[in-house]
Protein backbone atom coordinates (compact mmCIF):
# COMPACT_ATOMS: atom_id res chain seq x y z
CA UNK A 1 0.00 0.00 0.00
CA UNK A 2 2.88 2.73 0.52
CA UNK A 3 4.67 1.96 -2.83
CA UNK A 4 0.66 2.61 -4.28
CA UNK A 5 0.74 5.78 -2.07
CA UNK A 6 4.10 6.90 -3.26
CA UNK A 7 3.02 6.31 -6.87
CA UNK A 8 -0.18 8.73 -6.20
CA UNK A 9 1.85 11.43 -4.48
CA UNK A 10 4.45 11.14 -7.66
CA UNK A 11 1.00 11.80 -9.35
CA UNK A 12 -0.43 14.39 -7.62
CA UNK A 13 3.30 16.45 -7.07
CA UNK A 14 4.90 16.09 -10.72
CA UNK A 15 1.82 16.78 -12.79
CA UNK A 16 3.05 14.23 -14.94
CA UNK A 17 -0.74 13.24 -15.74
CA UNK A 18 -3.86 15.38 -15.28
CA UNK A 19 -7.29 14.78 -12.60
CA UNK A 20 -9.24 13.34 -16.23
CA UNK A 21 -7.00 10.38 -16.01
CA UNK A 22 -8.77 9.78 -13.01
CA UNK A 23 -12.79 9.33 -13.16
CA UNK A 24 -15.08 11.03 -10.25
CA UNK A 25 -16.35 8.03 -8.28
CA UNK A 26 -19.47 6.49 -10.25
CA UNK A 27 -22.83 7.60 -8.58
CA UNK A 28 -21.02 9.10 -5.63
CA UNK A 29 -22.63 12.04 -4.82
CA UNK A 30 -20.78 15.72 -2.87
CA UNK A 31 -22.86 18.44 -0.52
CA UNK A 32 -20.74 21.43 0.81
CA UNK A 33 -21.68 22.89 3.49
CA UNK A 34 -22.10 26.73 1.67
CA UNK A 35 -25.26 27.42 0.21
CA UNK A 36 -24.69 27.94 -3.99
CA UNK A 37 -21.44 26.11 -4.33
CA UNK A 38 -20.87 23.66 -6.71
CA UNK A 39 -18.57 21.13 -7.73
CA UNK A 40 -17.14 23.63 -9.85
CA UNK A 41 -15.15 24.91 -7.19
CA UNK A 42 -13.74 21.13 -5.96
CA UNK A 43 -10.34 21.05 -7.84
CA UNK A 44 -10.19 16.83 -7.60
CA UNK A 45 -12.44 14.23 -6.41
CA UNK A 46 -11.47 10.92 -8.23
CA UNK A 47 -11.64 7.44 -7.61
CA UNK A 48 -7.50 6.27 -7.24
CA UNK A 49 -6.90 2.71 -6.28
CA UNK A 50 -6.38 2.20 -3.33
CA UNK A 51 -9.43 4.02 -2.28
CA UNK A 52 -10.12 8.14 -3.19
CA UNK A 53 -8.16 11.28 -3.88
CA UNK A 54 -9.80 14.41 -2.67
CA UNK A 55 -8.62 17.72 -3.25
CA UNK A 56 -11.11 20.04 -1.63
CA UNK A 57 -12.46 23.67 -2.23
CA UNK A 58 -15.59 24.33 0.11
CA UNK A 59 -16.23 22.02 3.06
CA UNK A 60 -18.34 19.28 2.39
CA UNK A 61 -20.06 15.13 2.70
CA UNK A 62 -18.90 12.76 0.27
CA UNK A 63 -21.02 9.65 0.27
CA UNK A 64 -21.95 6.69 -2.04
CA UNK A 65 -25.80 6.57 -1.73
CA UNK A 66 -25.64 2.57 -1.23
CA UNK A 67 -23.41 2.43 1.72
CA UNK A 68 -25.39 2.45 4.96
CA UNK A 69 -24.88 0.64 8.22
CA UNK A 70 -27.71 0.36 11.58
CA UNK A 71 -27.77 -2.08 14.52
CA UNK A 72 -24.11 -2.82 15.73
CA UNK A 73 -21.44 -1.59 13.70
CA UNK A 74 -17.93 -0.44 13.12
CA UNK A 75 -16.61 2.09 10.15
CA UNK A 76 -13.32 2.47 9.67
CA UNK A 77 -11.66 5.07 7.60
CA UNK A 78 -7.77 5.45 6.65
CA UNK A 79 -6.86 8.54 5.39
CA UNK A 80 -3.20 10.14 4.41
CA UNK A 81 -2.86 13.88 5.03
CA UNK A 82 -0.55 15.56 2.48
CA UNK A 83 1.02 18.57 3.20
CA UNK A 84 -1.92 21.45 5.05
CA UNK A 85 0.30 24.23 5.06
CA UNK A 86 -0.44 26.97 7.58
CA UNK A 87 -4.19 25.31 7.39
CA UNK A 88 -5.62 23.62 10.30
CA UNK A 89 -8.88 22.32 8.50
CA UNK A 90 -10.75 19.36 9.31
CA UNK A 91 -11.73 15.85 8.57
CA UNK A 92 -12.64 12.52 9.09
CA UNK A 93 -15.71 10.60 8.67
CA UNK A 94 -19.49 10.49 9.46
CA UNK A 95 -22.67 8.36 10.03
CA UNK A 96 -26.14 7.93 10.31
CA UNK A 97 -26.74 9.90 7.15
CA UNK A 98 -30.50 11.20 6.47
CA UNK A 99 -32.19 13.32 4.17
CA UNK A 100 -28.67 13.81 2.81
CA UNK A 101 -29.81 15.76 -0.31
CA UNK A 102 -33.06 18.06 1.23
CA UNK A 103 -33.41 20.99 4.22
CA UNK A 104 -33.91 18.06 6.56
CA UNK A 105 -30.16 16.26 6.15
CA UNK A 106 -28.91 14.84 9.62
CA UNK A 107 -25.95 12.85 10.48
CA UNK A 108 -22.87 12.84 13.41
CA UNK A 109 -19.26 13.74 12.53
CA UNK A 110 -16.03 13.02 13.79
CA UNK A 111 -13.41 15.00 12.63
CA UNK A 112 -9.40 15.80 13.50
CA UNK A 113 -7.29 18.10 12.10
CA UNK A 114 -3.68 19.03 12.11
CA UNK A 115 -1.72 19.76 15.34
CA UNK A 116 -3.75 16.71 17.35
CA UNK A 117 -7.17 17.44 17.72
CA UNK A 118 -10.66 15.65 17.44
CA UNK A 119 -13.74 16.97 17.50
CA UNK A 120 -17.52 15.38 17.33
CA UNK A 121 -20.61 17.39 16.14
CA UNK A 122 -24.19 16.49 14.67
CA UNK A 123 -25.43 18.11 11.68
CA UNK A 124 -29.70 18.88 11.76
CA UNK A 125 -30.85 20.43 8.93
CA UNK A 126 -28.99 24.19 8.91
CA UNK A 127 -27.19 23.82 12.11
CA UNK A 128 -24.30 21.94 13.32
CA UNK A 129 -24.42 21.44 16.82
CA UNK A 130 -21.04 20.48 18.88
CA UNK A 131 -21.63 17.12 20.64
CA UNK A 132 -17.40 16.85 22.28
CA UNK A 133 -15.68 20.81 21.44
CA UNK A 134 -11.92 20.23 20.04
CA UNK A 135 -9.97 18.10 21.98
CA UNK A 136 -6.09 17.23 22.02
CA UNK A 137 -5.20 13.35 21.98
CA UNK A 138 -1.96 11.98 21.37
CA UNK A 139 -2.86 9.16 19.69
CA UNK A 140 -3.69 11.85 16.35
CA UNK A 141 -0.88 12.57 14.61
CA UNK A 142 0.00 15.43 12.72
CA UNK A 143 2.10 16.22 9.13
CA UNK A 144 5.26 17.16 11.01
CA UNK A 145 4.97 13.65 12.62
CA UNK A 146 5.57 12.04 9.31
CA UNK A 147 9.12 11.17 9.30
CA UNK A 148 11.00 11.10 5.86
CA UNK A 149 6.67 10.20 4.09
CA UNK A 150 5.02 12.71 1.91
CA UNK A 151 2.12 12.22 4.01
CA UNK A 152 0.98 11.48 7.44
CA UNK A 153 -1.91 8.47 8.41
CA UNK A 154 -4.39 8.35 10.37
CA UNK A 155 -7.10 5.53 10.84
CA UNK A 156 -10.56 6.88 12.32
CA UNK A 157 -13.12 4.31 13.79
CA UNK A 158 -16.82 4.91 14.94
CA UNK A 159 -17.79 1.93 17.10
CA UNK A 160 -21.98 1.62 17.23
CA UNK A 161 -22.48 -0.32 20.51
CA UNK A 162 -26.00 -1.29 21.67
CA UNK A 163 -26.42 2.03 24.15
CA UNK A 164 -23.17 3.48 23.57
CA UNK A 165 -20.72 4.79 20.61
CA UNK A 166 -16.91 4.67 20.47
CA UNK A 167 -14.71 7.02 18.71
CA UNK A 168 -10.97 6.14 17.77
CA UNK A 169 -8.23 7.38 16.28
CA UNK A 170 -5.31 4.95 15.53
CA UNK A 171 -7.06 2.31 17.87
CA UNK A 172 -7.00 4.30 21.07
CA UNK A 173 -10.77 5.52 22.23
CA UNK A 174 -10.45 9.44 22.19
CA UNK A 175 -14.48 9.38 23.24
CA UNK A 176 -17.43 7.74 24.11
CA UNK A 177 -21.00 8.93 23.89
CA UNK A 178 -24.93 7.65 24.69
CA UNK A 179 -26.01 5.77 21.47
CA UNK A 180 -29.80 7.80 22.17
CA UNK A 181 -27.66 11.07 22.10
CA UNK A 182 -26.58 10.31 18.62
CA UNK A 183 -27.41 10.28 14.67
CA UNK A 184 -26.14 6.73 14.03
CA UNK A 185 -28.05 4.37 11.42
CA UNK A 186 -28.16 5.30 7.96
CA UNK A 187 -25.50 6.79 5.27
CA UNK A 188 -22.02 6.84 5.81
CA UNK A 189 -18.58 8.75 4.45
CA UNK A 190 -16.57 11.29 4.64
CA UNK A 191 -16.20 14.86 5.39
CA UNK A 192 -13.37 17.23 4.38
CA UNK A 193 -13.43 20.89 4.88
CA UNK A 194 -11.67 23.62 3.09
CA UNK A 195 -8.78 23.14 1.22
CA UNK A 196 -7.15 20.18 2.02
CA UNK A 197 -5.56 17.01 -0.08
CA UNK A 198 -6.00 13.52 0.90
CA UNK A 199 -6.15 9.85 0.17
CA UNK A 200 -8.75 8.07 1.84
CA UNK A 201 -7.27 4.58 0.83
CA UNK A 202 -10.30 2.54 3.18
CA UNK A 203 -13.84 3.03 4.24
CA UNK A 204 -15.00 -0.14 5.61
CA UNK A 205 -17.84 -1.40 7.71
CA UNK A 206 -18.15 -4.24 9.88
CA UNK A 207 -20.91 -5.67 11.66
CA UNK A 208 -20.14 -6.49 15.18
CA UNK A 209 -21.35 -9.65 16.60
């Protein structure tokens, strides 16, 4: 998987090809968050083995409209940061996805962004309510915690328990909330705000037993 990443960074930092030898994920579909935008304004969203490259303009959702988990569940998403800059802009994943295209949409997010932080919020209609403000963890880590890479990972986890949820980063629990509290069954995917460029290489869901 890291020669594949290497290859994609080669990619992305040579311009030796351009984003149309990549295809937009088939019947994926994109909402940002600002009223009027338009994919116009996204500079890259392409499906690149392993997983997705996303380069972002406006925050937004990113979801394939079959993927949806309920009952007792675990989503896991692995994503590569590439360099932010001066940026501190987040991401990560979300779930229990509603209404995802009308006034009404609703799901929970868990984000973390660059310098260690997580946060976890629930989206209802035209406000975004914060469920656990930003919070340092040193299980996150950051671009300057890359080493001699191109890019830093992080794997993000959202554990659906019968009355409670976990959230993980790396496979320590940063937080744990009530289940009733929560937005959980329905859509799932990801969520990347302003400006950023990433690989989401895996966004898998398990049942749990």
């Amino acid at each position: 998987m890291r020669f594949l990443l290497a290859t994609t960074l080669t990619f992305l930092m040579t311009a030796a090809a351009s984003a149309q030898d990549f295809e937009r994920p088939e019947d994926w579909k994109v909402r940002f968050d600002q009223p009027g935008a338009t994919e116009a304004q996204l500079e890259m969203f392409v499906a690149m083995p392993p997983g997705w490259h996303v380069t972002s303009g406006p925050a937004g959702i990113y979801w394939d409209p079959a993927a949806t988990a309920s009952g007792t569940f675990r989503i896991e998403m692995e994503v590569y940061l590439f360099d932010p800059g001066q940026r501190r802009e987040a991401f990560g994943l979300f779930v229990g996805g509603r209404d995802l295209e009308g006034p009404q949409q609703a799901y929970t997010y868990f984000l973390i962004r660059n310098g260690g932080q997580f946060i976890v919020k629930k989206r209802a209609g035209t406000d975004a309510p914060t469920i656990e403000p930003w919070t340092a963890h040193d299980a996150i880590l950051s671009y300057a915690d890359r080493g001699e890479d191109a890019s830093v990972k992080n794997v993000l986890a959202v554990e659906a328990n019968e009355r409670t949820v976990r959230f993980l980063v790396n496979g320590q629990e940063v937080w744990e909330g009530d289940r009733q509290d929560l937005a959980i069954d329905g859509l799932y995917g990801f969520r990347v705000n302003h400006g950023l460029n990433l690989h989401i290489s895996r966004l898998d869901v398990t049942p749990i037993g």
